[in-house]
Protein backbone atom coordinates (compact mmCIF):
# COMPACT_ATOMS: atom_id res chain seq x y z
CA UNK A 1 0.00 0.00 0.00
CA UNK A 2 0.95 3.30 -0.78
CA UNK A 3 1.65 6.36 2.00
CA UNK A 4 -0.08 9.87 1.29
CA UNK A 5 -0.45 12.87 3.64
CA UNK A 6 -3.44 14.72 3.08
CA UNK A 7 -3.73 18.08 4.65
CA UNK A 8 -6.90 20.69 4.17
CA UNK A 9 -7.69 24.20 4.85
CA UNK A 10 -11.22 24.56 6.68
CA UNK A 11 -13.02 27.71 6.33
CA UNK A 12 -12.02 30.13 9.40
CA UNK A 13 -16.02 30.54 10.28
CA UNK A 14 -15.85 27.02 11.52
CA UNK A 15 -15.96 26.20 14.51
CA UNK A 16 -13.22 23.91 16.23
CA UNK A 17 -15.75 20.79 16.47
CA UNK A 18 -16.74 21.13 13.08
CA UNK A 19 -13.18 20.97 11.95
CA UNK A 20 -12.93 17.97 14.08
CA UNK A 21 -16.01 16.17 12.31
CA UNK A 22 -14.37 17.14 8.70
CA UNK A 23 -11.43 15.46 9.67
CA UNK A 24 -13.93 12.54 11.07
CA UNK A 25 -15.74 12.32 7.41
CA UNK A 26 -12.09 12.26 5.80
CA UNK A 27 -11.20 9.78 8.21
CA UNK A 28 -14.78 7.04 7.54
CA UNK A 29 -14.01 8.07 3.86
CA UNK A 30 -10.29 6.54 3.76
CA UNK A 31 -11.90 3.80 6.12
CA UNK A 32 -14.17 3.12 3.45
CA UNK A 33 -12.21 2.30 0.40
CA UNK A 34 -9.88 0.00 2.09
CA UNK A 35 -7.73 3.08 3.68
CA UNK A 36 -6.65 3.41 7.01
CA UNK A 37 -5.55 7.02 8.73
CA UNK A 38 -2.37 6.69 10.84
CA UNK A 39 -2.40 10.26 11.91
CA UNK A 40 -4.63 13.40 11.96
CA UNK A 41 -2.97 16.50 13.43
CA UNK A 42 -5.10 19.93 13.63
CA UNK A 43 -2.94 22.99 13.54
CA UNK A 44 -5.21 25.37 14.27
CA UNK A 45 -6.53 28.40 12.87
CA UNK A 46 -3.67 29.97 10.83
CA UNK A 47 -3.20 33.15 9.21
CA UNK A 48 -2.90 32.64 4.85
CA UNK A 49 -0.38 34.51 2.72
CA UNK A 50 -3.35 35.69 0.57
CA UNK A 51 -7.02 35.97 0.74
CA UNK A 52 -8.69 33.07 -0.41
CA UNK A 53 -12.69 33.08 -1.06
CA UNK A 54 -12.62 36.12 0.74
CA UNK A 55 -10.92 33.95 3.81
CA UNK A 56 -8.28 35.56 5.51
CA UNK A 57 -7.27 32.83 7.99
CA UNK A 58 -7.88 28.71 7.55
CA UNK A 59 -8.09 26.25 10.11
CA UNK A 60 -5.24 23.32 8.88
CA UNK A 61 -5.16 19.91 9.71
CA UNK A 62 -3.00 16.97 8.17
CA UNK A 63 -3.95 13.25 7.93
CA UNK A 64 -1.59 10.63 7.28
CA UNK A 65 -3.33 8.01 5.12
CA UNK A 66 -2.27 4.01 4.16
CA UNK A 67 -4.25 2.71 1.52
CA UNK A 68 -4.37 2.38 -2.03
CA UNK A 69 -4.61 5.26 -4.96
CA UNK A 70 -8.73 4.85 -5.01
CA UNK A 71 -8.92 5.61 -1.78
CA UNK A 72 -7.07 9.09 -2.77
CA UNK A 73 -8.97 9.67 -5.57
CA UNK A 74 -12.23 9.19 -3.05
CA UNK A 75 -11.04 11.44 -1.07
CA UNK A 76 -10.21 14.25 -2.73
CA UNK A 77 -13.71 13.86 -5.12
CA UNK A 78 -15.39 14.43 -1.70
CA UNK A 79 -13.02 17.08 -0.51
CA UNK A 80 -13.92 18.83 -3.63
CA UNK A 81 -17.29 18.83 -3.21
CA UNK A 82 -17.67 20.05 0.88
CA UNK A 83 -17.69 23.97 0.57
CA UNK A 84 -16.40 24.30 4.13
CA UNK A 85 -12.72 22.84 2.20
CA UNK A 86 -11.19 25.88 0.95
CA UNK A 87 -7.75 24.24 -0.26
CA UNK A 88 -6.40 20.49 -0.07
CA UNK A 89 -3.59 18.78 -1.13
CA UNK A 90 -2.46 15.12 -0.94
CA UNK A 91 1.36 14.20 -1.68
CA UNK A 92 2.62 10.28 -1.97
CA UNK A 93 5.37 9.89 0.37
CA UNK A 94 7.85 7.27 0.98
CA UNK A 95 7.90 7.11 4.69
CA UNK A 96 5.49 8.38 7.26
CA UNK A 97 7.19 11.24 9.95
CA UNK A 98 7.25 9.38 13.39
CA UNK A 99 5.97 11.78 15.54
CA UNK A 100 4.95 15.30 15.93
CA UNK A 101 5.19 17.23 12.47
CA UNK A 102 7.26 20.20 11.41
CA UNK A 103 4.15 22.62 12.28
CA UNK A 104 3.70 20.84 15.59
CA UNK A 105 7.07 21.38 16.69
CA UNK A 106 7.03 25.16 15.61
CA UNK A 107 3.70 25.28 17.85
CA UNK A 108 5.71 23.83 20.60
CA UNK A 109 8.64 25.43 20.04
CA UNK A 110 6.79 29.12 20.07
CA UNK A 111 4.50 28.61 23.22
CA UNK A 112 7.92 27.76 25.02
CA UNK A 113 9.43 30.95 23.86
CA UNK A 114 6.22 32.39 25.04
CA UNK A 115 6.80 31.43 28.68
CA UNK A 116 10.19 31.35 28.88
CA UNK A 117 9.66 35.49 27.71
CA UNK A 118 6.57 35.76 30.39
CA UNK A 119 8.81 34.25 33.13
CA UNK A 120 11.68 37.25 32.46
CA UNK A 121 9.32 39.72 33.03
């Protein structure tokens, strides 16, 4: 079986639990061609580089999907079709990231600066 991560952009009018049941759908979606989601990470409500559908900021989330290419091709057909999906993109991969992700780590990485500057003061 082949490794994808699929990550999304959620309309910023959405609230955090109906991100959460997007990701859910995505998730009984894989499930249901044969798929099977190793990870699902939300980053939050970001900030985009440009407007998009009149959408300053996104809510982002990344799911690491097993499966075969029809479960992909499921996916995204049903991705396309939710208007609460702004943006999505899927990418094959070779190997899975063990772990927390790049943006994860960032998130981490910035709260602790946060404290670290709040205990100084």
């Amino acid at each position: 079986m082949a490794l994808y991560e699929h990550v999304f952009l959620a309309r910023q009018d959405l609230s955090q639990s109906q991100v959460d049941s997007l990701a859910a759908t995505a998730t009984e979606i894989v499930e249901a061609n044969e798929g099977k989601v190793t990870k699902t990470e939300t980053w939050g409500l970001k900030s985009l580089a440009y407007k998009i559908d009149r959408n300053r900021k996104a809510h982002f989330v990344l799911l690491n999907i097993d499966g075969p290419g029809t479960v992909v091709e499921e996916l995204e057909r049903q991705t396309r079709i939710n208007e609460d999906v702004i943006r999505y993109m899927t990418i094959r991969v070779d190997e899975h990231e063990d772990g927390p992700s790049a943006m994860m780590r960032k998130t981490e990485r910035d709260k602790k600066r946060r404290s670290d500057r709040e205990e100084r003061d």
